[in-house]
Every structure is written in C-alpha cells, then in structure tokens.
PDB file of N, CA and C in Angstrom:
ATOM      1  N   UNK A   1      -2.542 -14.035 -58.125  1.00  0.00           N
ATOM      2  CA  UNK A   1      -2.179 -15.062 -57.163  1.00  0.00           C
ATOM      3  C   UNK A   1      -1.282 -14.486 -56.072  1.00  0.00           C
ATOM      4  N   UNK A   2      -0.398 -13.670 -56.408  1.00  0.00           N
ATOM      5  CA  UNK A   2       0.982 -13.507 -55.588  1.00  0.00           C
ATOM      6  C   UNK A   2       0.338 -12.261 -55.087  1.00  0.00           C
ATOM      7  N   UNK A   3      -1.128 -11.401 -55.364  1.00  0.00           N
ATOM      8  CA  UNK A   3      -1.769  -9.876 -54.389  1.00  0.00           C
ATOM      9  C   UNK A   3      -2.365 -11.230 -53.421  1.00  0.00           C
ATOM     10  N   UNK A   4      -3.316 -12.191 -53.795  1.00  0.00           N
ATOM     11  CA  UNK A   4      -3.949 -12.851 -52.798  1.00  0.00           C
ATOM     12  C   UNK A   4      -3.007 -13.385 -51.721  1.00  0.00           C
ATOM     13  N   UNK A   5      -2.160 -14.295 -51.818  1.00  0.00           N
ATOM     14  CA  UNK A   5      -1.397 -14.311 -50.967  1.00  0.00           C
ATOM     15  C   UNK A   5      -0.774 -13.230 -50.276  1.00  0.00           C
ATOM     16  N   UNK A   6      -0.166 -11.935 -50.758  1.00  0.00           N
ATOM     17  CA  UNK A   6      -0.131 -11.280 -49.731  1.00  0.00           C
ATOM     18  C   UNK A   6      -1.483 -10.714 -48.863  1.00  0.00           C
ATOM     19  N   UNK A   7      -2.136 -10.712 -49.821  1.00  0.00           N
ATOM     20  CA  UNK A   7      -3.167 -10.153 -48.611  1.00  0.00           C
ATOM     21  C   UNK A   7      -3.742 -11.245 -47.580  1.00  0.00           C
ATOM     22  N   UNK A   8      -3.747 -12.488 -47.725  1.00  0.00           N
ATOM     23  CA  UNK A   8      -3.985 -13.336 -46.861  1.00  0.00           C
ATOM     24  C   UNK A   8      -2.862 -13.595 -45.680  1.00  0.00           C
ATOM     25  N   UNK A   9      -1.075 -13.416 -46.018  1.00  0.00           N
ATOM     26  CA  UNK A   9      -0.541 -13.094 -45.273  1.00  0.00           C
ATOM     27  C   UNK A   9      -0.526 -11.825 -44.311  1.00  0.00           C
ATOM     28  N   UNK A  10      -1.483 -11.022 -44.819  1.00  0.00           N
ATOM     29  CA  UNK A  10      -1.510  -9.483 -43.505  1.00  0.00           C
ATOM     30  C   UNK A  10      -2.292  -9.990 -42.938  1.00  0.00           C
ATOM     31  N   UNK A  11      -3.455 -10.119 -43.149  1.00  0.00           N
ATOM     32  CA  UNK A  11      -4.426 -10.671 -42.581  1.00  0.00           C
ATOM     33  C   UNK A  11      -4.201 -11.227 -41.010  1.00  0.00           C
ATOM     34  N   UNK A  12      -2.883 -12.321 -41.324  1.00  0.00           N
ATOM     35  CA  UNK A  12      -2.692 -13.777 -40.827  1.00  0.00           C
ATOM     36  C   UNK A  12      -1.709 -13.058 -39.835  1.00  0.00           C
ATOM     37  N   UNK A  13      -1.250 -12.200 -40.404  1.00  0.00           N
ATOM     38  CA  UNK A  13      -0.216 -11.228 -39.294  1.00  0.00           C
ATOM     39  C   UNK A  13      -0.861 -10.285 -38.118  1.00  0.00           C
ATOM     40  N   UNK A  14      -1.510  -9.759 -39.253  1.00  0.00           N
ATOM     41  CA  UNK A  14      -2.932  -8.653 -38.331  1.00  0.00           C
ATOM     42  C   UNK A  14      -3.474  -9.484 -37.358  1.00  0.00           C
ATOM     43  N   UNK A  15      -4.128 -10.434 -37.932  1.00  0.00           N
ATOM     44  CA  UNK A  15      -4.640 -11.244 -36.404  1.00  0.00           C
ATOM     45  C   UNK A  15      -3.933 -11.694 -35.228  1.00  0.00           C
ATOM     46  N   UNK A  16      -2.048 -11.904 -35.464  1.00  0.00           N
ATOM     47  CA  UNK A  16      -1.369 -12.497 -34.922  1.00  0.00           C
ATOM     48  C   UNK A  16      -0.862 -11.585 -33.911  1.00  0.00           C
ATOM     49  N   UNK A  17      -1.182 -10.062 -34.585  1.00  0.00           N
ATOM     50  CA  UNK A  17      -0.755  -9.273 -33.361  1.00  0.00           C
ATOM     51  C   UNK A  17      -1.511  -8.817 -32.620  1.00  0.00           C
ATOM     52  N   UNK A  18      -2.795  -8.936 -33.382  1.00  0.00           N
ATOM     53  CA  UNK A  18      -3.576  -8.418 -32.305  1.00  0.00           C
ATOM     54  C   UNK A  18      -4.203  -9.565 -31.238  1.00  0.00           C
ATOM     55  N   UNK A  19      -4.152 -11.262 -31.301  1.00  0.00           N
ATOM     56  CA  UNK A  19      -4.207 -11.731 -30.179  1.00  0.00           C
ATOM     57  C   UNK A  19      -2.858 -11.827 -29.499  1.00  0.00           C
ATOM     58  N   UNK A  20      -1.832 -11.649 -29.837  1.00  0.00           N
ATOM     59  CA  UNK A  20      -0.483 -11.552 -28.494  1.00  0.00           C
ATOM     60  C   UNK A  20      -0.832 -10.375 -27.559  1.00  0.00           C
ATOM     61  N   UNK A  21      -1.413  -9.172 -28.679  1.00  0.00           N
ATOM     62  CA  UNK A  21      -1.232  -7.950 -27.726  1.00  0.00           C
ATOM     63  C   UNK A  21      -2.116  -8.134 -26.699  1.00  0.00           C
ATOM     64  N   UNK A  22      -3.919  -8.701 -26.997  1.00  0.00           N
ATOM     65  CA  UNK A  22      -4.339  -9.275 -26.354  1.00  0.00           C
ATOM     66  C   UNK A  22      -4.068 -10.009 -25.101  1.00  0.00           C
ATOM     67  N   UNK A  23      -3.546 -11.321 -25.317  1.00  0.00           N
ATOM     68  CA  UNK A  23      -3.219 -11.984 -24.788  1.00  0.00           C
ATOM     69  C   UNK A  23      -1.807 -11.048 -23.413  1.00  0.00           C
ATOM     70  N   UNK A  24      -1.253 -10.356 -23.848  1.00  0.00           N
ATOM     71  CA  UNK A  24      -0.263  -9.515 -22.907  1.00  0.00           C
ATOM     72  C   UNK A  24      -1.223  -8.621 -21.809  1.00  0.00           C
ATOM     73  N   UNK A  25      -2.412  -7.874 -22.512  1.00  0.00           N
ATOM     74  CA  UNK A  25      -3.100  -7.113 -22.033  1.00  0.00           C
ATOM     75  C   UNK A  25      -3.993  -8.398 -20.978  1.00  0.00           C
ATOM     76  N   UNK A  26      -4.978  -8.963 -20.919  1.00  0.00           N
ATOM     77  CA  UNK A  26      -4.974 -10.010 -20.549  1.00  0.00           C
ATOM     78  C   UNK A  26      -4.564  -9.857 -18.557  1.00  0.00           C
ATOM     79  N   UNK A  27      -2.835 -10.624 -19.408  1.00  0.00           N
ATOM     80  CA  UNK A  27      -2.399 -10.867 -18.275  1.00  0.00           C
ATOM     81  C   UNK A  27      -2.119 -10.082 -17.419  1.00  0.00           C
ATOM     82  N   UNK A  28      -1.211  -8.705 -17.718  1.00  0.00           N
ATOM     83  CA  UNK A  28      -1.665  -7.545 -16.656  1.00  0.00           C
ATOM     84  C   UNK A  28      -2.630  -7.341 -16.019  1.00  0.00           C
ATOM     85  N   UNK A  29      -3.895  -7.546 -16.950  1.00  0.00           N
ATOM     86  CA  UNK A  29      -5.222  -6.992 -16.204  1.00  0.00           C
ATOM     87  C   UNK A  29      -5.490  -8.012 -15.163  1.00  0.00           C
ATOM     88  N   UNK A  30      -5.228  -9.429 -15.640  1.00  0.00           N
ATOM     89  CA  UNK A  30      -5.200 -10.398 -14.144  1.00  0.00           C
ATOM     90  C   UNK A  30      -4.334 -10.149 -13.193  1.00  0.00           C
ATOM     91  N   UNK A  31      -3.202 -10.096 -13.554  1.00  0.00           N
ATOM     92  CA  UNK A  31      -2.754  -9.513 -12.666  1.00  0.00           C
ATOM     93  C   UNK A  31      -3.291  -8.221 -11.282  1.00  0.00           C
ATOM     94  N   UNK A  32      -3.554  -7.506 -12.381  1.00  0.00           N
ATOM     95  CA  UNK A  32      -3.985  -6.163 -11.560  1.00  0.00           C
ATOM     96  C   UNK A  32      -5.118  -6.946 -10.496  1.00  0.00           C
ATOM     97  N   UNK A  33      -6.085  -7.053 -11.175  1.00  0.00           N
ATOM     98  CA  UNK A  33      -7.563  -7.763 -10.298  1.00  0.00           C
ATOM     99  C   UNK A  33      -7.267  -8.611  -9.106  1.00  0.00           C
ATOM    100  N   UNK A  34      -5.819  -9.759  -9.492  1.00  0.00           N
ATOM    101  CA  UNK A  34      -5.405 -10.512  -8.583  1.00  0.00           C
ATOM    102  C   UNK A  34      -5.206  -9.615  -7.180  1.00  0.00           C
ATOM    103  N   UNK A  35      -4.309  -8.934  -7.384  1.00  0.00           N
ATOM    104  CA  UNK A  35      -4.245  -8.392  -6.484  1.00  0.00           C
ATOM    105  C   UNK A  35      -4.733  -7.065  -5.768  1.00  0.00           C
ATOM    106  N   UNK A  36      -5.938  -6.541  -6.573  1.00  0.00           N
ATOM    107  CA  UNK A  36      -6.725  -5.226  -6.383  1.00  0.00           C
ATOM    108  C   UNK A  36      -7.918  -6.521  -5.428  1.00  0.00           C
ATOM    109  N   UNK A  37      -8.059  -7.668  -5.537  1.00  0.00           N
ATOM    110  CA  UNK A  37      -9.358  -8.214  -4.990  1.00  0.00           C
ATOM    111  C   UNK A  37      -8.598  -9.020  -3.618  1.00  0.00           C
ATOM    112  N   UNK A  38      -7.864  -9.324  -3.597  1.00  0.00           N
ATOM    113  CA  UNK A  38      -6.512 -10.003  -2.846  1.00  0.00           C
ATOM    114  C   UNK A  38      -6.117  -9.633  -2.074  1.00  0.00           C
ATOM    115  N   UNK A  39      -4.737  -9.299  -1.801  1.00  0.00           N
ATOM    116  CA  UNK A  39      -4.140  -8.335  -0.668  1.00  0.00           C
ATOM    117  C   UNK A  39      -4.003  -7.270  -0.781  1.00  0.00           C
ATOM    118  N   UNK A  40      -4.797  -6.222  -1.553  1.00  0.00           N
ATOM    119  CA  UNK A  40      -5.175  -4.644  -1.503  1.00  0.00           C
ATOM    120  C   UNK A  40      -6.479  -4.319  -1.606  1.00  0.00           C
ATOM    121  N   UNK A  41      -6.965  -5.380  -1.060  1.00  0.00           N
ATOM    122  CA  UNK A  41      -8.996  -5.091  -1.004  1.00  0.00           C
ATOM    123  C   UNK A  41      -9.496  -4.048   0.256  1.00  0.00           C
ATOM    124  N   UNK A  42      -8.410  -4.789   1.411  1.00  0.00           N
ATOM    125  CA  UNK A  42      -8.661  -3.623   2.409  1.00  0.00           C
ATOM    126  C   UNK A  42      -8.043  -2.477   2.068  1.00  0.00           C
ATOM    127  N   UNK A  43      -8.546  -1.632   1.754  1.00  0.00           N
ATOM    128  CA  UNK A  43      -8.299  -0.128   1.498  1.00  0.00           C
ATOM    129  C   UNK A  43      -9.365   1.303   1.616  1.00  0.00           C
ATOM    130  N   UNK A  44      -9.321   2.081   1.631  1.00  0.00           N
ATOM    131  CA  UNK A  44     -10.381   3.019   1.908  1.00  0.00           C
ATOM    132  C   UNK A  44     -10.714   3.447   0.175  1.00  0.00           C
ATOM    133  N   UNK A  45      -9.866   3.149  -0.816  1.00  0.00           N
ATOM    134  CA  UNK A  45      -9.981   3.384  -2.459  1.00  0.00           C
ATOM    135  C   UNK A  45     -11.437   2.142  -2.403  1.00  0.00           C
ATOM    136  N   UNK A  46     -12.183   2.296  -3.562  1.00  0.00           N
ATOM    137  CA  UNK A  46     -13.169   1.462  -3.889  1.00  0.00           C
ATOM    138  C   UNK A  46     -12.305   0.440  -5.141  1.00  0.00           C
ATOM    139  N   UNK A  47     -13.069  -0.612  -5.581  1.00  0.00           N
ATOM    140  CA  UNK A  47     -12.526  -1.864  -6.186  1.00  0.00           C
ATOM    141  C   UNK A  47     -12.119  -1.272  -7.479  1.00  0.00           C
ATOM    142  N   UNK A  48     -12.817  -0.399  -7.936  1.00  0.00           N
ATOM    143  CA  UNK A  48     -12.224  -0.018  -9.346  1.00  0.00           C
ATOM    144  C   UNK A  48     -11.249   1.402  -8.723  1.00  0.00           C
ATOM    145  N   UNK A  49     -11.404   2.073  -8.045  1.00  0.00           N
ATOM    146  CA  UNK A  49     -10.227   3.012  -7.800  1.00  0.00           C
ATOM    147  C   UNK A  49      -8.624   2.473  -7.753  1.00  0.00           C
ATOM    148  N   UNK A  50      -8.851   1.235  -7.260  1.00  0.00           N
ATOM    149  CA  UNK A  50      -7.362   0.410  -6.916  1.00  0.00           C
ATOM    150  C   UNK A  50      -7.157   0.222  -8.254  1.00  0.00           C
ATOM    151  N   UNK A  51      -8.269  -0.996  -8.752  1.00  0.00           N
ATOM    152  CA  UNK A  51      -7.990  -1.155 -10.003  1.00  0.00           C
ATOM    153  C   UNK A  51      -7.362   0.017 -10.795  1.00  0.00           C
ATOM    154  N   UNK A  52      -7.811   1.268 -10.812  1.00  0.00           N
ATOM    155  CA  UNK A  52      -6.782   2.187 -11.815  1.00  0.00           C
ATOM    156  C   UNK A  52      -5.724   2.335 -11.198  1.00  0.00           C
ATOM    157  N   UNK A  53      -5.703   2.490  -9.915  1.00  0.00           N
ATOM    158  CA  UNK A  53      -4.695   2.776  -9.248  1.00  0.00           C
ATOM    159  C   UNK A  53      -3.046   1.812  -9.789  1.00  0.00           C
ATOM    160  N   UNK A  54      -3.216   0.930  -9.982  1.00  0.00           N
ATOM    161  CA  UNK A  54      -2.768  -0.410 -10.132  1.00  0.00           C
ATOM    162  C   UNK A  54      -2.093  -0.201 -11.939  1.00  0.00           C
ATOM    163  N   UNK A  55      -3.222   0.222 -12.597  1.00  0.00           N
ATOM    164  CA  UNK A  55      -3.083   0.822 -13.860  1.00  0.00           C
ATOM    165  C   UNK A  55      -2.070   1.674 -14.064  1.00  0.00           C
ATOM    166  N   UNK A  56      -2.286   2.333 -13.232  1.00  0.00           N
ATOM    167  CA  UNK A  56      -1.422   3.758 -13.592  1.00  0.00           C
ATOM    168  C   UNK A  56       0.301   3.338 -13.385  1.00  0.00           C
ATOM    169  N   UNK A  57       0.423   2.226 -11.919  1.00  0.00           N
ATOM    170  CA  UNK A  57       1.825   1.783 -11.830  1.00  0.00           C
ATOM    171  C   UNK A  57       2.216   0.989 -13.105  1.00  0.00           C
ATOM    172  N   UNK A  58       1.335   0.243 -13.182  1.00  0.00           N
ATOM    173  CA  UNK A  58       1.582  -0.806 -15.196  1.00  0.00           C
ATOM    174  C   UNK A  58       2.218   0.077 -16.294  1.00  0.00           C
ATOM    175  N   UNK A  59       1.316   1.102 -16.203  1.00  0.00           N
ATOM    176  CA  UNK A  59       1.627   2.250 -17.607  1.00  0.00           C
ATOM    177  C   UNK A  59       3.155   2.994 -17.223  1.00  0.00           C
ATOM    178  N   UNK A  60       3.199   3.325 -15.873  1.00  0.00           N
ATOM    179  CA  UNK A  60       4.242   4.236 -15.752  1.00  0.00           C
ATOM    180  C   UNK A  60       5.248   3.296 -15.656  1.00  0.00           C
ATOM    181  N   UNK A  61       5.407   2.051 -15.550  1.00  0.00           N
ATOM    182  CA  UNK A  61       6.757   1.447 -15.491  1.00  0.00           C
ATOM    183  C   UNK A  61       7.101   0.545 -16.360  1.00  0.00           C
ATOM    184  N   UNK A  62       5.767   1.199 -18.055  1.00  0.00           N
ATOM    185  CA  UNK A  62       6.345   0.573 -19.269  1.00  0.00           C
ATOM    186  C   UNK A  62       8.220   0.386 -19.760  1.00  0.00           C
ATOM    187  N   UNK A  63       8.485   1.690 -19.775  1.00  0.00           N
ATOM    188  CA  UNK A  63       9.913   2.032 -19.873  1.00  0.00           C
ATOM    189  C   UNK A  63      10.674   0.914 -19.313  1.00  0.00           C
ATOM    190  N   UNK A  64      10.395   0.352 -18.244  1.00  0.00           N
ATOM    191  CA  UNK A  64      11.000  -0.056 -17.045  1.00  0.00           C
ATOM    192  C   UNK A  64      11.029  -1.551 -17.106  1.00  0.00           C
ATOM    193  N   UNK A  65      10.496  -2.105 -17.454  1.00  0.00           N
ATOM    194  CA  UNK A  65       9.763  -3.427 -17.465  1.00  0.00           C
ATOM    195  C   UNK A  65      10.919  -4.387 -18.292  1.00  0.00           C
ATOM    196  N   UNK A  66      11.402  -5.603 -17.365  1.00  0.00           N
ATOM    197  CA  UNK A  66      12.312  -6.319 -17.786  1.00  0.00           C
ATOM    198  C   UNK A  66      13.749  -5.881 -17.002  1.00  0.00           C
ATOM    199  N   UNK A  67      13.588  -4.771 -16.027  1.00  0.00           N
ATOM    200  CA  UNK A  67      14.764  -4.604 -15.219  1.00  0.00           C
ATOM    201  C   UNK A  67      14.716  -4.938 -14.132  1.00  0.00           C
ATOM    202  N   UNK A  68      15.959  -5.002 -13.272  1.00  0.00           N
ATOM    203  CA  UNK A  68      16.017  -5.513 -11.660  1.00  0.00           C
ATOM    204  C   UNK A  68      16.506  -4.649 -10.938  1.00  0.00           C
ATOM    205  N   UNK A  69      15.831  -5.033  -9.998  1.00  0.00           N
ATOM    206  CA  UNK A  69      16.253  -3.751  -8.614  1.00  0.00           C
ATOM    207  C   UNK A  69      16.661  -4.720  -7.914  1.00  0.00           C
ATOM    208  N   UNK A  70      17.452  -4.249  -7.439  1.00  0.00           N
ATOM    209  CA  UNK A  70      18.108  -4.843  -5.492  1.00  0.00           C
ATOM    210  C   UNK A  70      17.947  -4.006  -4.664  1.00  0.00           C
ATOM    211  N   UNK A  71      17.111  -4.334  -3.573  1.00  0.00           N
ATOM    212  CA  UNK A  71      17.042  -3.917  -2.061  1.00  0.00           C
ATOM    213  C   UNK A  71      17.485  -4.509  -1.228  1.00  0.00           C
ATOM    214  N   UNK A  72      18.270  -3.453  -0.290  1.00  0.00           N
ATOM    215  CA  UNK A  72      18.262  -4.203   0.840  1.00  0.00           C
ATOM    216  C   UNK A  72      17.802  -3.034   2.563  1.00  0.00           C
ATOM    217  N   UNK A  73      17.187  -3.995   2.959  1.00  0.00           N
ATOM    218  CA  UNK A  73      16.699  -3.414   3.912  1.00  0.00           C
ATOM    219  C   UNK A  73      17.220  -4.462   5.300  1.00  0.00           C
ATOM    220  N   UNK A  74      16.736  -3.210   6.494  1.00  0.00           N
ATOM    221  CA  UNK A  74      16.788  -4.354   7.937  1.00  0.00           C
ATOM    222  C   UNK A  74      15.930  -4.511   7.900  1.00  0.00           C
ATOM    223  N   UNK A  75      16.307  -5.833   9.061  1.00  0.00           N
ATOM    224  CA  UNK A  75      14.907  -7.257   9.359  1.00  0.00           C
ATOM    225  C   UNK A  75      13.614  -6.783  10.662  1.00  0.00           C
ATOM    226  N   UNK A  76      12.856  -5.577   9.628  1.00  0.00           N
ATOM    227  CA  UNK A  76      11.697  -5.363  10.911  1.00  0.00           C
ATOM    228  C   UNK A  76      10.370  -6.098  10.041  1.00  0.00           C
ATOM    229  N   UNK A  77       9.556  -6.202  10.578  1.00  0.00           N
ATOM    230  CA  UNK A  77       8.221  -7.212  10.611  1.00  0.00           C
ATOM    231  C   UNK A  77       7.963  -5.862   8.862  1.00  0.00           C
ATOM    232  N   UNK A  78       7.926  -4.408   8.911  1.00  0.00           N
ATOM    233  CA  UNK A  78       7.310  -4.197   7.407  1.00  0.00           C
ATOM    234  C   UNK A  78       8.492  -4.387   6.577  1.00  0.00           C
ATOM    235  N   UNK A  79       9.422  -4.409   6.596  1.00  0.00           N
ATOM    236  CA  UNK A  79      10.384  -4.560   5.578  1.00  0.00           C
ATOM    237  C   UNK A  79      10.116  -6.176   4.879  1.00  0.00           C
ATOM    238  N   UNK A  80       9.922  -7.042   6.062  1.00  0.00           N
ATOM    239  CA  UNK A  80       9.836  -8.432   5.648  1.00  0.00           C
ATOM    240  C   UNK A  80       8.619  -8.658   5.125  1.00  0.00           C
ATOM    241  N   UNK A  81       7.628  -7.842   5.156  1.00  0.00           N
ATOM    242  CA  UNK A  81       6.755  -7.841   4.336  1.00  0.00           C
ATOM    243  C   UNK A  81       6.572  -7.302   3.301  1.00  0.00           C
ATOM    244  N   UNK A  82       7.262  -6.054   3.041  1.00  0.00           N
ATOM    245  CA  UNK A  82       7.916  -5.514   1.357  1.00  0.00           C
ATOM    246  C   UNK A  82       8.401  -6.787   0.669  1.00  0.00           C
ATOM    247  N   UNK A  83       9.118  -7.282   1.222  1.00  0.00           N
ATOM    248  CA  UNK A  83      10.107  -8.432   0.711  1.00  0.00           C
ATOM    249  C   UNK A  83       9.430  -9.463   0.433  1.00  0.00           C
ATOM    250  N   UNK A  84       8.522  -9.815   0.862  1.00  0.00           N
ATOM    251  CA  UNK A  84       7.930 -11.308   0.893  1.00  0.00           C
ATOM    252  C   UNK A  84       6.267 -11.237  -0.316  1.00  0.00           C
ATOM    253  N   UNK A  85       6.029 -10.291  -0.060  1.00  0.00           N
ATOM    254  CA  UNK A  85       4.478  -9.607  -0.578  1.00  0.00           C
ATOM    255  C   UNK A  85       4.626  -8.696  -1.249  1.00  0.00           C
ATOM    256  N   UNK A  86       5.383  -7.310  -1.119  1.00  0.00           N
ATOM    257  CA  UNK A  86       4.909  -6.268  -1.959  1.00  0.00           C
ATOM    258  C   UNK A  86       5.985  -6.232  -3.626  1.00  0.00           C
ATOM    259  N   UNK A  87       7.052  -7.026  -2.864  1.00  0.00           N
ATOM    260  CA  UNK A  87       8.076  -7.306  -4.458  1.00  0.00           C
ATOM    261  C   UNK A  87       7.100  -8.351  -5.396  1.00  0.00           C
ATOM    262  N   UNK A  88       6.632  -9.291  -5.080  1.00  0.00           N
ATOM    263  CA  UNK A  88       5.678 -10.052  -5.867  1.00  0.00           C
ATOM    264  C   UNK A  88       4.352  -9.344  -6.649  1.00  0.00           C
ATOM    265  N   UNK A  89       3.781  -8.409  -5.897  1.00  0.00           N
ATOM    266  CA  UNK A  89       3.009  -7.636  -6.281  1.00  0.00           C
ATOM    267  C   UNK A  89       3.471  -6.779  -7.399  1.00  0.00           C
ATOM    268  N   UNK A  90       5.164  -6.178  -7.064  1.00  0.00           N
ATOM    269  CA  UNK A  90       5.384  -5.256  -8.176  1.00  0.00           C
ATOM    270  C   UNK A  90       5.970  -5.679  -9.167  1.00  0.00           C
ATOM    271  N   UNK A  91       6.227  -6.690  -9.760  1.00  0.00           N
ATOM    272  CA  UNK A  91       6.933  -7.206 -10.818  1.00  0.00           C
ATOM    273  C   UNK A  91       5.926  -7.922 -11.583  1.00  0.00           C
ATOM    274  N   UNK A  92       4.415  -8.290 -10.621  1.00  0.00           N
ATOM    275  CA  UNK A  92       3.368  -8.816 -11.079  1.00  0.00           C
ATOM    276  C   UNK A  92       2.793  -7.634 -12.199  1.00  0.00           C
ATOM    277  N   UNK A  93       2.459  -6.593 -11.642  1.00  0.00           N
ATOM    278  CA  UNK A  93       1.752  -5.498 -12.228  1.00  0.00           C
ATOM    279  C   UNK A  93       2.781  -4.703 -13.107  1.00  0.00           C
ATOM    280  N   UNK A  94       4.204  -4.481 -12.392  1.00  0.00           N
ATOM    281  CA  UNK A  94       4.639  -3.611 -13.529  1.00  0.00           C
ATOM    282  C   UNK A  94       5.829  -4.496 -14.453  1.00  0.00           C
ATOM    283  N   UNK A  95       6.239  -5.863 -14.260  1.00  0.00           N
ATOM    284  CA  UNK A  95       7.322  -6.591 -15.328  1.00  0.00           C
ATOM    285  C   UNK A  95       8.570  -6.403 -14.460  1.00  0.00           C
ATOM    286  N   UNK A  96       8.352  -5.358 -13.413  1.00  0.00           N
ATOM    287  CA  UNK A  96      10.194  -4.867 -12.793  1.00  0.00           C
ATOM    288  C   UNK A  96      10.335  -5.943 -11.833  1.00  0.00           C
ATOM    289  N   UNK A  97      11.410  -6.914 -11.883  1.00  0.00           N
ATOM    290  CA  UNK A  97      11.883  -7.701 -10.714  1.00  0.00           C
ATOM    291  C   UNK A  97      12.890  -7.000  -9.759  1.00  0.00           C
ATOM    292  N   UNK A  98      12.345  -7.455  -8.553  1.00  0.00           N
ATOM    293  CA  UNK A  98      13.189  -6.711  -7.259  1.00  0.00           C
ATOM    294  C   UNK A  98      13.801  -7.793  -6.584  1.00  0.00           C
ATOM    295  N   UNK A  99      14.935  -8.016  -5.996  1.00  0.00           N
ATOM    296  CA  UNK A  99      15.261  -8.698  -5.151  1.00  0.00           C
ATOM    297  C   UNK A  99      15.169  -8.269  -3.699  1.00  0.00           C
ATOM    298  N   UNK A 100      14.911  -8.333  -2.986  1.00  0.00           N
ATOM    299  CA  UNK A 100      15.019  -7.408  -1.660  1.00  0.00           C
ATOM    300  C   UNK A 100      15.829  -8.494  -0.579  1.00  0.00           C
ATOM    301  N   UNK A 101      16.769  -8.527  -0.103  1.00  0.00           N
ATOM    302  CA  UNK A 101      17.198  -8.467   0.982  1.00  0.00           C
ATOM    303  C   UNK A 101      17.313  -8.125   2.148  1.00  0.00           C
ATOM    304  N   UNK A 102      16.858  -8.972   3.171  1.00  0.00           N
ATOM    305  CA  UNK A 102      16.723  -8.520   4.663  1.00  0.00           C
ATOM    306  C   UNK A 102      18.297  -8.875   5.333  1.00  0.00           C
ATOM    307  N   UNK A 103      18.849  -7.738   5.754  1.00  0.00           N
ATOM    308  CA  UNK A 103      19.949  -8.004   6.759  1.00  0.00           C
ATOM    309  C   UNK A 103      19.799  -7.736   8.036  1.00  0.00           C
TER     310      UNK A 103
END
C-alpha cells in the first residue's frame, strides 16, 4: 500500500514538473515570436534567425533573470524609444526589468 502510494505520488510530481516547466517554456517562446513577428520583423535576419537570435538573449540572461537595471539616458527620439519599446522587449524575453529614464 504505502510502495503504491509513493509511486503514485512521483508520478503526480513528475507530471507537475514537467507541465510548469512547460508551461514557463511556453511563455518565453511567446514571448520570443511576439516580438520576432512584431516589432523585429523588419530585419535583414529571416523569421527563424531572429527567432534564435532572441533565444540566445533568453539563455544568456538565465543567471540574470529577476533583476533590475536603471537607465538613464537624454531625451533624443532613440533613447525614447529604448525606453518605451526596447525595455519591454527585454524583460519580455530575458525576465530582467529595466527602468530607463529620460532626462
């Protein structure tokens, strides 16, 4: 009685991690697509080149993920677009929140 129950508890665990991990993987990858089909479609990379491209920032800023950056930059037309667009993009794909500030 008490082997069946454990083995029905791994089981119940095993499955539990493997749909979160799922479910995590998932959302990166929407992520990524969101914005590989979105506002980085114009590019001279093809749809799946971005797509890894995009990958490779996810993987490399595992370590990283759950920290904050502060920027601050002056108020020219690309900075305010780092700020407005490309911080959303990077906390989307890699977990890192940025604040950016225009002075």
């Amino acid at each position: 009685m008490i082997k069946t129950l454990k083995t029905i508890f791994a089981v119940a665990v095993s499955f539990s991690i493997v749909t979160i991990s799922s479910a995590f993987a998932d959302g990166h990858m929407a992520a990524i697509k969101k914005w590989s089909n979105g506002e980085f479609s114009l590019s001279v990379l093809s749809a799946n080149d971005r797509e890894k491209e995009l990958e490779w920032f996810h993987n490399a800023a595992k370590p990283f993920k759950g920290m904050s950056l502060k920027v601050v930059s002056e108020g020219i037309p690309t900075h305010v677009y780092e700020s407005k667009t490309l911080t959303k993009a990077f906390e989307d794909i890699t977990g890192i929140k940025v604040q950016h500030q225009i002075i």
